[in-house]
C-alpha atoms as a PDB file:
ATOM      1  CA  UNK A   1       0.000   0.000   0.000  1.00  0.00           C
ATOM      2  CA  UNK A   2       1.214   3.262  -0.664  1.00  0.00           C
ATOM      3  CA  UNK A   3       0.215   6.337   0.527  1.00  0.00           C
ATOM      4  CA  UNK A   4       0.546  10.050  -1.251  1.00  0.00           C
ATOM      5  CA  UNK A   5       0.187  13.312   0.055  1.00  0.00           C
ATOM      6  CA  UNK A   6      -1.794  15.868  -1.094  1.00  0.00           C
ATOM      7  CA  UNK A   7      -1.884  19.393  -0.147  1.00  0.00           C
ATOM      8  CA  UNK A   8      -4.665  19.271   2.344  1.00  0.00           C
ATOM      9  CA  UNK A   9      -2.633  16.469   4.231  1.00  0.00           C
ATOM     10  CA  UNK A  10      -0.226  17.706   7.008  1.00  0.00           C
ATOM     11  CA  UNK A  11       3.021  15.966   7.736  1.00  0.00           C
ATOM     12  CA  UNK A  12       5.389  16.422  10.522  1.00  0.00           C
ATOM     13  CA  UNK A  13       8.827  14.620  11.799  1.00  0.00           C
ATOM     14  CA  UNK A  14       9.423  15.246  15.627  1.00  0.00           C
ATOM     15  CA  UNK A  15       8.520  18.987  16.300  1.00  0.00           C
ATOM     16  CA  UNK A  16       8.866  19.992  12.653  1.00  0.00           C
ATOM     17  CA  UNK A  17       5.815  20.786  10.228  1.00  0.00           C
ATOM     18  CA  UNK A  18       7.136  19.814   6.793  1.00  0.00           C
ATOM     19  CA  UNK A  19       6.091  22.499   4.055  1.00  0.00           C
ATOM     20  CA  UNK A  20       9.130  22.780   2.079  1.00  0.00           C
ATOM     21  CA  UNK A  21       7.533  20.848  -0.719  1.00  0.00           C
ATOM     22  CA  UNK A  22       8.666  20.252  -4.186  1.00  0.00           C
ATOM     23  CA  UNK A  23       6.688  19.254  -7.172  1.00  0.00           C
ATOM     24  CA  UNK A  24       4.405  15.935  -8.276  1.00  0.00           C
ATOM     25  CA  UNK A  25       4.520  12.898  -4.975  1.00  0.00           C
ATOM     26  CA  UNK A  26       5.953  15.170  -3.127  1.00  0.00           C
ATOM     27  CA  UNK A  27       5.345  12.858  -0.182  1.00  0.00           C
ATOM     28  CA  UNK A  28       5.021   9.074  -0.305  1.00  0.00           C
ATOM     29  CA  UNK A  29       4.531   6.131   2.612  1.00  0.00           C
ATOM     30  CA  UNK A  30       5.968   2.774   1.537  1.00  0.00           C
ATOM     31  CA  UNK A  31       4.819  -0.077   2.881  1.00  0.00           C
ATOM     32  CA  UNK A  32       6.438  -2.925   0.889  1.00  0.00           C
ATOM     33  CA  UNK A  33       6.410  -5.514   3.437  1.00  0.00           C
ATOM     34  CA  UNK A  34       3.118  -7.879   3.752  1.00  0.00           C
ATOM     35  CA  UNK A  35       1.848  -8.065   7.273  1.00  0.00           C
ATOM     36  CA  UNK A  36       0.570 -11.420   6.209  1.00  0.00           C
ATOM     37  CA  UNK A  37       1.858 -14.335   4.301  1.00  0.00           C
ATOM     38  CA  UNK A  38       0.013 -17.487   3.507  1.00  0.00           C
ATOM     39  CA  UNK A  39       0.625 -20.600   1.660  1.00  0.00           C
ATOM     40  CA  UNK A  40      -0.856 -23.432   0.660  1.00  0.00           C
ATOM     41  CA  UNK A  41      -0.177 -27.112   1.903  1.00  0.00           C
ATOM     42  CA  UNK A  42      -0.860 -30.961   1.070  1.00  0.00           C
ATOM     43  CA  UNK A  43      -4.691 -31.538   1.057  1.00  0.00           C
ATOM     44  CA  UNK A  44      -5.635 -27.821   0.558  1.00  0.00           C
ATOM     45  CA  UNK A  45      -4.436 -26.767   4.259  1.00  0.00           C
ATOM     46  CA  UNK A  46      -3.637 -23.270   4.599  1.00  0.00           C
ATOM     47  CA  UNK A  47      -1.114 -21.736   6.621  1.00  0.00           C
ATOM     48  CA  UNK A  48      -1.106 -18.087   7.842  1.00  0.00           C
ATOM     49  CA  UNK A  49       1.585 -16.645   9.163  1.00  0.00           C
ATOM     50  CA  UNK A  50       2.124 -12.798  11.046  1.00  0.00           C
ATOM     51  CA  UNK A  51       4.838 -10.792   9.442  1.00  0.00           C
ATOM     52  CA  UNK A  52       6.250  -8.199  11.655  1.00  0.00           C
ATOM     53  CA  UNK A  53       8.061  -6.564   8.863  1.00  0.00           C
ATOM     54  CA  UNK A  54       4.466  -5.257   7.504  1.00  0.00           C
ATOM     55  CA  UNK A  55       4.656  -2.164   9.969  1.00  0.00           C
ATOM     56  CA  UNK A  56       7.786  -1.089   9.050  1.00  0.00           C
ATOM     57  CA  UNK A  57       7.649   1.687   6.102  1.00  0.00           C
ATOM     58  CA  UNK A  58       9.501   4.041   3.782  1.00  0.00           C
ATOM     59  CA  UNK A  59       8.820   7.753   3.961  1.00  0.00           C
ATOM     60  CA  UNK A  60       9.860   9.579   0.446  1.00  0.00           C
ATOM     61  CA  UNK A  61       9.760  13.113   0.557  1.00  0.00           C
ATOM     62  CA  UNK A  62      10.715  15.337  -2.549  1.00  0.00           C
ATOM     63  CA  UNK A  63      11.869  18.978  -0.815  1.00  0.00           C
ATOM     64  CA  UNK A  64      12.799  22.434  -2.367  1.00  0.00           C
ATOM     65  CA  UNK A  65      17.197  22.118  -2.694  1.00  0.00           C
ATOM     66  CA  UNK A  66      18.581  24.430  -0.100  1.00  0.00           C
ATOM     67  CA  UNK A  67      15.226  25.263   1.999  1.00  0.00           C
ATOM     68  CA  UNK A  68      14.985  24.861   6.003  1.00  0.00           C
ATOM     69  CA  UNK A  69      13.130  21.250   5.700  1.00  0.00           C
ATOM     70  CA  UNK A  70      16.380  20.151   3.677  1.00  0.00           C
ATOM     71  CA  UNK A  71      18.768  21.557   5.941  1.00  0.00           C
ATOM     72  CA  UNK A  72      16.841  19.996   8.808  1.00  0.00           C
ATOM     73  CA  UNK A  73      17.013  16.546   7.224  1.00  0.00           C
ATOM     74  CA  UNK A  74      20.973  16.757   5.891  1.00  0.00           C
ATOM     75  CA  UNK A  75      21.548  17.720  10.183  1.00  0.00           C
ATOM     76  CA  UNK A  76      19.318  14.551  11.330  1.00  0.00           C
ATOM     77  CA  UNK A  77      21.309  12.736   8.882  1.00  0.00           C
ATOM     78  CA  UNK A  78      24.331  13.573   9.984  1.00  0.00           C
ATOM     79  CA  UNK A  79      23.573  13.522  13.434  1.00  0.00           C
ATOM     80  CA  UNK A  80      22.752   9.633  12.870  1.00  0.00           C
ATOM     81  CA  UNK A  81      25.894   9.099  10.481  1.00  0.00           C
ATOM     82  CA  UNK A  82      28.313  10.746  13.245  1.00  0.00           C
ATOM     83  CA  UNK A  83      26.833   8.449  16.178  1.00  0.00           C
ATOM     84  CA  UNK A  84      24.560   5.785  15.531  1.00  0.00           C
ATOM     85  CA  UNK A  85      24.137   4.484  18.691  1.00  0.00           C
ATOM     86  CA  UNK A  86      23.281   8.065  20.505  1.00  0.00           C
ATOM     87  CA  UNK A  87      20.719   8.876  17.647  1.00  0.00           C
ATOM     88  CA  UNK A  88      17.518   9.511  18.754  1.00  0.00           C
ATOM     89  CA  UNK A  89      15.326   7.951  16.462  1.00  0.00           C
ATOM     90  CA  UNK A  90      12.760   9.907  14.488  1.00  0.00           C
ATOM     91  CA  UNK A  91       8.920   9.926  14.929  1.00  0.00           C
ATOM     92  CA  UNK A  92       6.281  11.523  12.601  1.00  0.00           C
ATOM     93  CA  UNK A  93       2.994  11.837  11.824  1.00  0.00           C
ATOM     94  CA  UNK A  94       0.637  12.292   8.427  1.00  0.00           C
ATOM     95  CA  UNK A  95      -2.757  13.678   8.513  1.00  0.00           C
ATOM     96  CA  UNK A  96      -4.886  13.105   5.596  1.00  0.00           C
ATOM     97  CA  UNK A  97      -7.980  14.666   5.565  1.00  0.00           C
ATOM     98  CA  UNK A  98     -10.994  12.911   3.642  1.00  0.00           C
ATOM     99  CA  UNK A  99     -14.140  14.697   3.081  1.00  0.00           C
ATOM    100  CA  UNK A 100     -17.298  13.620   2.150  1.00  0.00           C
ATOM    101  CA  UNK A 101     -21.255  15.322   2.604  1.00  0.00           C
ATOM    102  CA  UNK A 102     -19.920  17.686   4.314  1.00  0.00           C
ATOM    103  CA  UNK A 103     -17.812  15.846   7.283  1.00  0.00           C
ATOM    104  CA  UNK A 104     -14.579  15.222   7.304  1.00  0.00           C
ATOM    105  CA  UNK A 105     -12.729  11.833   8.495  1.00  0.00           C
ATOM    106  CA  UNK A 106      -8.615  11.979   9.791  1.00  0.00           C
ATOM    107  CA  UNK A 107      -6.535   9.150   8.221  1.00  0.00           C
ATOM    108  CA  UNK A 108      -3.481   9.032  10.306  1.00  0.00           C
ATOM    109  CA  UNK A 109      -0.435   7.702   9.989  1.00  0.00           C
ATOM    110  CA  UNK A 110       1.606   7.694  13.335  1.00  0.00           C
ATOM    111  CA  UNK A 111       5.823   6.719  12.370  1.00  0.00           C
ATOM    112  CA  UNK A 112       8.165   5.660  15.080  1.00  0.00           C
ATOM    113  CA  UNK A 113      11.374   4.538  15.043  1.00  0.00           C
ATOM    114  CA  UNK A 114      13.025   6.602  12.438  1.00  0.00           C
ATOM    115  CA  UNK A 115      15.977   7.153  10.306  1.00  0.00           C
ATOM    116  CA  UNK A 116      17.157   9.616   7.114  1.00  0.00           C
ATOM    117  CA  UNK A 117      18.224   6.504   4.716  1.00  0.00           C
ATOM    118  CA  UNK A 118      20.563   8.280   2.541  1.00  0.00           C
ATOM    119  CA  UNK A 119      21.750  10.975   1.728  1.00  0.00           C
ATOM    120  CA  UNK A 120      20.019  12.689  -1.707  1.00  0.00           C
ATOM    121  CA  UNK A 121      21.089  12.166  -4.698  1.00  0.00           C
ATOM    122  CA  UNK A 122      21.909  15.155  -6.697  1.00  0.00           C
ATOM    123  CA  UNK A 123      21.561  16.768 -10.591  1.00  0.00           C
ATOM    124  CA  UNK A 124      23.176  18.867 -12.863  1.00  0.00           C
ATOM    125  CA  UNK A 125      21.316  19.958 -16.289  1.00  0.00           C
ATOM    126  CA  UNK A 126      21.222  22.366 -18.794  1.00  0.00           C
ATOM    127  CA  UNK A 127      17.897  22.211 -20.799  1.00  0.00           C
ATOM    128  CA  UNK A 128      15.689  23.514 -18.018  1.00  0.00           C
ATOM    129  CA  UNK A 129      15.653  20.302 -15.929  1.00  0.00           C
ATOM    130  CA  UNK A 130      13.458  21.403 -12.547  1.00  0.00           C
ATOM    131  CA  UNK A 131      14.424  17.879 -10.947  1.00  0.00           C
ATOM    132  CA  UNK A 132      18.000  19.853 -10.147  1.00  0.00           C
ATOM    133  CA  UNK A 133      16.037  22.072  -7.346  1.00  0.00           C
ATOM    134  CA  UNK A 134      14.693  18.998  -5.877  1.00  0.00           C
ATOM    135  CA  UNK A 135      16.092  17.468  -2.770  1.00  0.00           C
ATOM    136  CA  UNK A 136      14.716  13.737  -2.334  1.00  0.00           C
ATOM    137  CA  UNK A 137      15.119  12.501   1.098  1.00  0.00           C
ATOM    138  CA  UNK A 138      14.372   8.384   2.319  1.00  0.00           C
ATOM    139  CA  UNK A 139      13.425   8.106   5.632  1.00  0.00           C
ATOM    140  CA  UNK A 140      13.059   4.336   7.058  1.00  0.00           C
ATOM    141  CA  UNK A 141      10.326   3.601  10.276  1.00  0.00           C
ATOM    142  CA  UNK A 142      10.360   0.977  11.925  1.00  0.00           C
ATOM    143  CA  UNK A 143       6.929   0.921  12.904  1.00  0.00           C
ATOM    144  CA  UNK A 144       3.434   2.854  11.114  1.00  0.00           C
ATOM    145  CA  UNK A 145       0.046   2.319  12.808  1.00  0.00           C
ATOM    146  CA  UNK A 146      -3.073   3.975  10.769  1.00  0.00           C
ATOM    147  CA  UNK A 147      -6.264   4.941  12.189  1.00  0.00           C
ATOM    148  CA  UNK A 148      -9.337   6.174  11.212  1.00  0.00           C
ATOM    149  CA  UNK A 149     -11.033   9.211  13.470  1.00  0.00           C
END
């Protein structure tokens, strides 16, 4: 399942409101792990089987080059580069706002466990490219739990 923000949704890691946004998905939750697996056995049994590695999730967020959101995720990355085990992990939360005859219905995703991935990669053009003032940071959770209010 995969997740993208729109406009209306609000995002925040830790303290910080994220608003530096770029263009197209600028924000997408990964989940590529199953929380299930099943398979089938001799005489049409069926085994089912819990998959912790469901909740974990990938958090892809395309940010303005040079703006205060990327300078606040190059210092969390380095931060967790410098000293892995001192990090303190990141935590986050999406908003997504769903409307329909006239009320309105919170999807939230709450993210603990947190880490900047990698650093960006970066682009040089010279036909007009806009992809060189984009900053594309991977964050990794550990754990996502949605809810419905």
């Amino acid at each position: 399942m995969s997740v993208s923000i729109t406009g209306k949704d609000v995002l925040t890691i830790g303290p910080r409101l994220i608003t530096d946004f770029a263009d197209g998905d600028v924000a997408t939750l990964d989940f590529s792990n199953n929380s299930m697996e099943g398979k089938l056995g001799k005489n049409g049994n069926v085994i089912f089987a819990y998959n912790s590695t469901g909740k974990t999730a990938t958090l892809t967020l395309r940010l303005l080059l040079g703006s205060g959101d990327d300078k606040y995720f190059n210092s969390e990355y380095s931060l967790c580069i410098g000293d892995p085990p001192t990090y303190p992990l990141l935590s986050g939360e999406i908003v997504k706002r769903v409307g329909k005859d006239g009320s309105v219905t919170n999807v939230v995703y709450v993210m603990s466990g947190g880490v900047v991935q990698k650093t960006p990669n970066v682009k040089d053009n010279v036909e007009g490219d806009t992809e060189v003032a984009v900053s594309e940071w991977t964050l990794l959770f550990a754990k996502v739990e949605r809810s419905l209010s």
